[in-house]
C-alpha atoms as a PDB file:
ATOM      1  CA  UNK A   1       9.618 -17.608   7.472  1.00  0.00           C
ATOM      2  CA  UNK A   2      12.599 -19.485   9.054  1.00  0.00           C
ATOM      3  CA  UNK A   3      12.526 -22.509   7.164  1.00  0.00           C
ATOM      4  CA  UNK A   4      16.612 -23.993   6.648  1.00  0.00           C
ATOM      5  CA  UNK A   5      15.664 -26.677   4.151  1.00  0.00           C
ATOM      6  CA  UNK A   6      13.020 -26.087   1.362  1.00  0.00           C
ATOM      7  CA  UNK A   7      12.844 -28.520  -1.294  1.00  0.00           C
ATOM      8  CA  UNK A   8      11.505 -28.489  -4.784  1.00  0.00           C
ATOM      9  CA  UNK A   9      10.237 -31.522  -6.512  1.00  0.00           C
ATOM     10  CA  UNK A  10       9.407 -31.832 -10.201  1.00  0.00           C
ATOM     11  CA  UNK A  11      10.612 -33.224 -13.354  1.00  0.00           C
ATOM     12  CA  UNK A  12      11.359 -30.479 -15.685  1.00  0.00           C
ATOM     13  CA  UNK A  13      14.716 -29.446 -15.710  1.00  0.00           C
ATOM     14  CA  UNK A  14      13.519 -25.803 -16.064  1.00  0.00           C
ATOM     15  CA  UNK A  15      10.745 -25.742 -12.988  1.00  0.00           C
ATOM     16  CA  UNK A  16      14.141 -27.559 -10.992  1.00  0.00           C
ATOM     17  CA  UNK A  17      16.076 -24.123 -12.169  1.00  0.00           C
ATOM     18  CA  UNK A  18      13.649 -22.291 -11.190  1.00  0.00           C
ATOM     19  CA  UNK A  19      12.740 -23.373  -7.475  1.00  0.00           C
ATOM     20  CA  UNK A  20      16.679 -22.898  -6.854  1.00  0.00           C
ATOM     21  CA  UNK A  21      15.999 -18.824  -8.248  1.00  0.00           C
ATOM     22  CA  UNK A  22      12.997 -18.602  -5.914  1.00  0.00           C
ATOM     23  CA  UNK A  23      14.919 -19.875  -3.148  1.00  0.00           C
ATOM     24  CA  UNK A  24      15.125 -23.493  -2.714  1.00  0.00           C
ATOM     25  CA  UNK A  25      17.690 -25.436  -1.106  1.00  0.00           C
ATOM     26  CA  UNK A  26      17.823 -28.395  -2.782  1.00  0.00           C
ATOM     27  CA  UNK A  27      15.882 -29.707  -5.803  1.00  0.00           C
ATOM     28  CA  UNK A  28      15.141 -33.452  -6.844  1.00  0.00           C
ATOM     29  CA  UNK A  29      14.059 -34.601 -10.009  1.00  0.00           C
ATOM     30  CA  UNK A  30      11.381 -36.963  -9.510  1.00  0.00           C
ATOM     31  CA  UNK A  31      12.378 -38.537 -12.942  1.00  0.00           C
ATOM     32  CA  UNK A  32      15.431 -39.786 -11.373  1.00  0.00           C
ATOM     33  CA  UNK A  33      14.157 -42.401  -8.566  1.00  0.00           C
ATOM     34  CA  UNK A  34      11.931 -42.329  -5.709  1.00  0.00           C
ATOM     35  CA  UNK A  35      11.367 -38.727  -4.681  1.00  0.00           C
ATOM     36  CA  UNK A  36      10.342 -39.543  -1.283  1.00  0.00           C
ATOM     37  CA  UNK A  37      13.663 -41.454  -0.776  1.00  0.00           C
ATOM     38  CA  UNK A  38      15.488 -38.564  -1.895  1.00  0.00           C
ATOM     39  CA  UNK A  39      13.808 -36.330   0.309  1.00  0.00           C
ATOM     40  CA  UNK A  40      14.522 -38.252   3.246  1.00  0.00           C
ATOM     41  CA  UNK A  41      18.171 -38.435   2.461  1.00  0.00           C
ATOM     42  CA  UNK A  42      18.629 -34.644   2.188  1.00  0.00           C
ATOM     43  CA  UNK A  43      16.743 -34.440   5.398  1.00  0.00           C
ATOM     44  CA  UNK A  44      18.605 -37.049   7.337  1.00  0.00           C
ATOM     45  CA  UNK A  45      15.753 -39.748   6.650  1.00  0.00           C
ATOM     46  CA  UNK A  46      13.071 -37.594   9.289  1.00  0.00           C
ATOM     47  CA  UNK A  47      11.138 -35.828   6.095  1.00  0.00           C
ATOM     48  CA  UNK A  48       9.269 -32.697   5.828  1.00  0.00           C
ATOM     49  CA  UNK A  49       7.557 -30.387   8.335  1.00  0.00           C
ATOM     50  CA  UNK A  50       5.333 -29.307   5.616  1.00  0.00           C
ATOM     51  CA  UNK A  51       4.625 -30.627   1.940  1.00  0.00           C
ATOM     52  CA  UNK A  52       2.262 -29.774  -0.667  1.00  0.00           C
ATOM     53  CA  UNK A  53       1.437 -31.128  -3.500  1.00  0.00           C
ATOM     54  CA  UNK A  54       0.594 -28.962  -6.265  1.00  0.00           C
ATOM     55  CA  UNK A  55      -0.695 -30.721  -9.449  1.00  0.00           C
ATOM     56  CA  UNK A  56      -3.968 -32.612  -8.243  1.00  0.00           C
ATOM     57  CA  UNK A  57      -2.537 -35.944  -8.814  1.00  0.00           C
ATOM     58  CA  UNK A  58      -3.131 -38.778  -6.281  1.00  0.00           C
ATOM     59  CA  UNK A  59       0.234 -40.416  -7.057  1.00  0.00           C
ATOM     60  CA  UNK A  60       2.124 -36.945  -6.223  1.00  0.00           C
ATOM     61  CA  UNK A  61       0.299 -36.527  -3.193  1.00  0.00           C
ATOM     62  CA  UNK A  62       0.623 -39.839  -2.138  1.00  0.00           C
ATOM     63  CA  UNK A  63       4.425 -39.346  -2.147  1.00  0.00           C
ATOM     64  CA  UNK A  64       4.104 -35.380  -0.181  1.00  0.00           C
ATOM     65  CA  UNK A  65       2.186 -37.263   2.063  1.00  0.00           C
ATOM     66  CA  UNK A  66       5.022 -40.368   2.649  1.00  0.00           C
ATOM     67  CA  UNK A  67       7.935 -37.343   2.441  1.00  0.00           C
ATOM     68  CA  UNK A  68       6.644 -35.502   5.976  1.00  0.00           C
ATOM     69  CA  UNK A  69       8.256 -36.485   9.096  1.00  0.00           C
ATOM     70  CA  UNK A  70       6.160 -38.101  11.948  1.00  0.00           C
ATOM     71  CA  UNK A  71       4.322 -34.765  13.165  1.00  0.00           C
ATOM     72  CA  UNK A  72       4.218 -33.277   9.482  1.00  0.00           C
ATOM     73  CA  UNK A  73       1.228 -31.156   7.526  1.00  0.00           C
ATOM     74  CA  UNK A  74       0.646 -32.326   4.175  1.00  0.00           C
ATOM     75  CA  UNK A  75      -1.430 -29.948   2.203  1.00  0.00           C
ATOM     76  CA  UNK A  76      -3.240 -30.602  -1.180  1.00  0.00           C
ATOM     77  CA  UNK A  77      -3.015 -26.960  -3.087  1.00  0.00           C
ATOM     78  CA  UNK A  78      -3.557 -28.616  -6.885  1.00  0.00           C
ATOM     79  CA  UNK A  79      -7.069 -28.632  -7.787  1.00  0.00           C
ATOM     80  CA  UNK A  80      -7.422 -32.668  -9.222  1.00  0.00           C
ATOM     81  CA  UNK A  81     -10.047 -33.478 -11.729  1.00  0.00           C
ATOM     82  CA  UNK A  82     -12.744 -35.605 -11.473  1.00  0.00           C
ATOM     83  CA  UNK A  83     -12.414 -39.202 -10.889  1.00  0.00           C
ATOM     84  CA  UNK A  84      -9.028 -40.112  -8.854  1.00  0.00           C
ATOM     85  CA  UNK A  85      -9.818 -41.683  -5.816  1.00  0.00           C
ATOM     86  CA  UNK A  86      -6.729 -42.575  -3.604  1.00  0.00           C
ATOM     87  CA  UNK A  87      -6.843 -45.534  -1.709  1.00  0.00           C
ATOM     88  CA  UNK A  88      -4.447 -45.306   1.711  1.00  0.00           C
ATOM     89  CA  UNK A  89      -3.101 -48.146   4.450  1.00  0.00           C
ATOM     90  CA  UNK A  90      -5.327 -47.006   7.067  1.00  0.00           C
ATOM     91  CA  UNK A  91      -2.651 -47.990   9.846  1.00  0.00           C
ATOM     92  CA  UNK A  92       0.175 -46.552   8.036  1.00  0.00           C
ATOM     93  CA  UNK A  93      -1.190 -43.322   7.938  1.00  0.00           C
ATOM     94  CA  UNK A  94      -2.057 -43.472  11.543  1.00  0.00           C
ATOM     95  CA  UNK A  95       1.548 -44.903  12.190  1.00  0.00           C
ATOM     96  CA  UNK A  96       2.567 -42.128  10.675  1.00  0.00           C
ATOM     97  CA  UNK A  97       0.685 -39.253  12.295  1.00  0.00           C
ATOM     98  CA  UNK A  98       0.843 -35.658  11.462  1.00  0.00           C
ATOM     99  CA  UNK A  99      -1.867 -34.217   8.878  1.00  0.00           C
ATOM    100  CA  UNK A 100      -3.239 -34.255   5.734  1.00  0.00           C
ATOM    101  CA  UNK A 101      -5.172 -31.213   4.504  1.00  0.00           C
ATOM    102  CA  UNK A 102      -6.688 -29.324   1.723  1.00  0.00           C
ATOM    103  CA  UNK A 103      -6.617 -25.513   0.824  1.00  0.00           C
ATOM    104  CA  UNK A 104      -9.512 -24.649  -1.364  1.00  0.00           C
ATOM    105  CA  UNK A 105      -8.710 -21.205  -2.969  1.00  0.00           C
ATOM    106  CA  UNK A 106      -6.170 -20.651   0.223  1.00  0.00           C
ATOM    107  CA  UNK A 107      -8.587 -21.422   2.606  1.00  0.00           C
ATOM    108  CA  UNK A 108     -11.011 -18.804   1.813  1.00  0.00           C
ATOM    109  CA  UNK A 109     -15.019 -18.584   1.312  1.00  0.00           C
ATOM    110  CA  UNK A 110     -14.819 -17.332  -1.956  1.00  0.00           C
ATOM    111  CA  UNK A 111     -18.621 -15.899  -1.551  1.00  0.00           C
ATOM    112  CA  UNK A 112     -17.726 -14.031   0.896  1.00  0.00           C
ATOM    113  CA  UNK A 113     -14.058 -12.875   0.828  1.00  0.00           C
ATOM    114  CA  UNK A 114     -13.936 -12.468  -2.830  1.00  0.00           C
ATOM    115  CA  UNK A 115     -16.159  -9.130  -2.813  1.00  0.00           C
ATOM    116  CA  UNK A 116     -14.591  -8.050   0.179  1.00  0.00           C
ATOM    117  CA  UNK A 117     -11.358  -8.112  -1.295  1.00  0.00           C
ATOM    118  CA  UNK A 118     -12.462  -6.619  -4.456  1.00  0.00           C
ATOM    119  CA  UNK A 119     -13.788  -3.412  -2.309  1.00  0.00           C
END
């Protein structure tokens, strides 16, 4: 799809390996310091076009959400369970612009495009 930099995030060793298979650029293990910091060094200190956080966990998505640049999409894919709630600075988020965004089942009606896609 174009993209020059995609970066994988995680703290397994093996998920690491695999992101660089499946095509990522560069890798940072989130075990080793402030991923958002490292993310913004590989990228110059700008940050993402697009993150997504994958897990469902309000302190991962915090930091997908810190990682974009100013006019970045940060999308929630990991389904959390009940209970978080994420508190967020208000003005830094505005500050910071972009968007933050959920895809429930990839941003489908599951009544109604589920049977059509099992015709």
């Amino acid at each position: 799809m174009g993209a020059t930099t995609v970066i994988g995030v995680d703290v397994d060793p093996r998920k690491l390996k695999w992101a660089e298979e499946l095509g990522a650029t560069h890798v940072v293990d989130a075990s080793k310091g402030d991923p958002v910091a490292q993310i913004k060094e590989i990228t110059g200190g700008n940050g993402v076009n697009y993150s997504f956080e994958a897990i469902g966990r309000k302190e991962t998505l915090l930091q997908a959400l810190w990682a974009r640049d100013l006019a970045g999409t940060c999308v929630l894919i990991g389904v959390p369970g009940p209970g978080p709630i994420m508190e967020l600075p208000l003005q830094q988020l505005f500050d910071f612009g972009g968007s933050l965004r959920v895809s429930w089942y990839g941003d489908c009606l599951p009544s109604r495009d589920f049977p059509m896609l099992a015709e």
